[in-house]
Protein backbone atom coordinates (compact mmCIF):
# COMPACT_ATOMS: atom_id res chain seq x y z
CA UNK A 1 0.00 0.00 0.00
CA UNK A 2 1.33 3.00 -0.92
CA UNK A 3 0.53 5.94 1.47
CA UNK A 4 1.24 9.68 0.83
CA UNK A 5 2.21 11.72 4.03
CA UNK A 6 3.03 15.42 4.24
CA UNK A 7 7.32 15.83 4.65
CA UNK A 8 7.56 19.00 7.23
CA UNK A 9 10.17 21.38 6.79
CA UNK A 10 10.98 24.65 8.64
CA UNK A 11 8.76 27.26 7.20
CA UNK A 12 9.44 29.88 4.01
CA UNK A 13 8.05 31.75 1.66
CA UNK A 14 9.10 32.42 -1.89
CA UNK A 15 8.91 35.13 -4.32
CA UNK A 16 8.03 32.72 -6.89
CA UNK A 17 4.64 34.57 -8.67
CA UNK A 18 6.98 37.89 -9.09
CA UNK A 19 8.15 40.48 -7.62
CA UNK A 20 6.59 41.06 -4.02
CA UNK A 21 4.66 37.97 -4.52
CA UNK A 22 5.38 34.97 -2.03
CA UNK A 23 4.05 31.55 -1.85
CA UNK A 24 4.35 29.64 1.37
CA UNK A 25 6.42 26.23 1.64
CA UNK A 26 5.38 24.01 4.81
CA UNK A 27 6.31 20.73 3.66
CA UNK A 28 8.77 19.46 0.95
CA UNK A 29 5.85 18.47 -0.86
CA UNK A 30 5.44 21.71 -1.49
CA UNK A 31 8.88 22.48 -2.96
CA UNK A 32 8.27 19.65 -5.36
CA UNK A 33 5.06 21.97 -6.35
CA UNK A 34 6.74 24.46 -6.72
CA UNK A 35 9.95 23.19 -8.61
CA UNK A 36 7.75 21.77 -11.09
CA UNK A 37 5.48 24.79 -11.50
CA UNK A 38 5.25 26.74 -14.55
CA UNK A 39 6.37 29.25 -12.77
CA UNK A 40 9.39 27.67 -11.82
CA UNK A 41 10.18 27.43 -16.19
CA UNK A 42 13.26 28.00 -17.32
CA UNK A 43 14.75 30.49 -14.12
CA UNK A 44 18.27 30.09 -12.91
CA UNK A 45 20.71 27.33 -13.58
CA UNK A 46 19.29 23.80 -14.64
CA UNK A 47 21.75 21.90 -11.92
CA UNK A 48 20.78 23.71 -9.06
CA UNK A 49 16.94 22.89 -10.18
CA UNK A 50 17.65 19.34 -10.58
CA UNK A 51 19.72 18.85 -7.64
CA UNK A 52 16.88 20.74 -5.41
CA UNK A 53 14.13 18.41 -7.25
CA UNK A 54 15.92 15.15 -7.06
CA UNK A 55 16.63 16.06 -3.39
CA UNK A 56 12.67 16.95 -3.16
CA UNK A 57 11.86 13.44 -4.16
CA UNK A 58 14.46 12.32 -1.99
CA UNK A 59 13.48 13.43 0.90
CA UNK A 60 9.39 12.63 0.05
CA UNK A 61 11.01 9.08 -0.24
CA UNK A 62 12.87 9.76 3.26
CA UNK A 63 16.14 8.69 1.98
CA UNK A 64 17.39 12.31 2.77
CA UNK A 65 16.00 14.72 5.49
CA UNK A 66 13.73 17.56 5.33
CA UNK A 67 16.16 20.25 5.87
CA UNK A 68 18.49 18.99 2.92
CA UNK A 69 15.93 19.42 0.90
CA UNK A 70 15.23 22.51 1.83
CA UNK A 71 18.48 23.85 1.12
CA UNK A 72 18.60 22.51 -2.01
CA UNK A 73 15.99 24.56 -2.75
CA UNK A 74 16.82 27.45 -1.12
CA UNK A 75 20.12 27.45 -3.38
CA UNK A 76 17.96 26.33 -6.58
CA UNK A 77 15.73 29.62 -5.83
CA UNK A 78 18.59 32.34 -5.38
CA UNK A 79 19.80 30.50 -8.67
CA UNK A 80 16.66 31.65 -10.25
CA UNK A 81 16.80 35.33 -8.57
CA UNK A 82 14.18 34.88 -5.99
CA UNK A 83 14.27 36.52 -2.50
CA UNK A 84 13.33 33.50 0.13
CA UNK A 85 11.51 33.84 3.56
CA UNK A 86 12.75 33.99 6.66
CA UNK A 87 16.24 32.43 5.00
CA UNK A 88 17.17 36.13 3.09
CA UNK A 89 16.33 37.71 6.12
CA UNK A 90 18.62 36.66 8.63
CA UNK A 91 21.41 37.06 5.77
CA UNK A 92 20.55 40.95 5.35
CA UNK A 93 21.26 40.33 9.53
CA UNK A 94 25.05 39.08 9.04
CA UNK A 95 25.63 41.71 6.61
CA UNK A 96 25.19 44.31 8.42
């Protein structure tokens, strides 16, 4: 039996529908949406996108954890030029 269950991850948004506009990430699920969004098309550089969606899958298949994926996609986002929620935040912190 094959049973889907929702992957938690710490929190973020991203400014993934343009500028301003955020969409909220709870679970890694929701990366995968996300990734494979047409909004998602064609932003940033392919191997960070692959490496956050193979990660994504990863992680739904619990062979990684959570939070790797959520780097992954963190990384695959800035790739793409979009600001990320809380993460961009406490980076503005450090630099200054």
């Amino acid at each position: 039996m094959d049973i889907d269950f929702p992957v938690p991850i710490s929190p973020l948004q991203v400014e993934i529908n343009g500028i301003g506009k955020y969409r909220k990430a709870e679970t890694v699920q929701d990366l995968a949406r996300m990734l494979l969004s047409e909004k998602w098309h064609n932003k940033g550089d392919r191997e960070e996108f692959h490496r956050a969606l193979v990660t994504s899958i990863e992680a739904i298949e619990l062979y990684v954890d959570a939070d790797t994926a959520r780097k992954a996609f963190v990384l695959a986002a800035h790739a793409a030029g979009m600001h990320v929620l809380p993460d961009d935040m406490d980076e503005r912190k450090k630099a200054s």
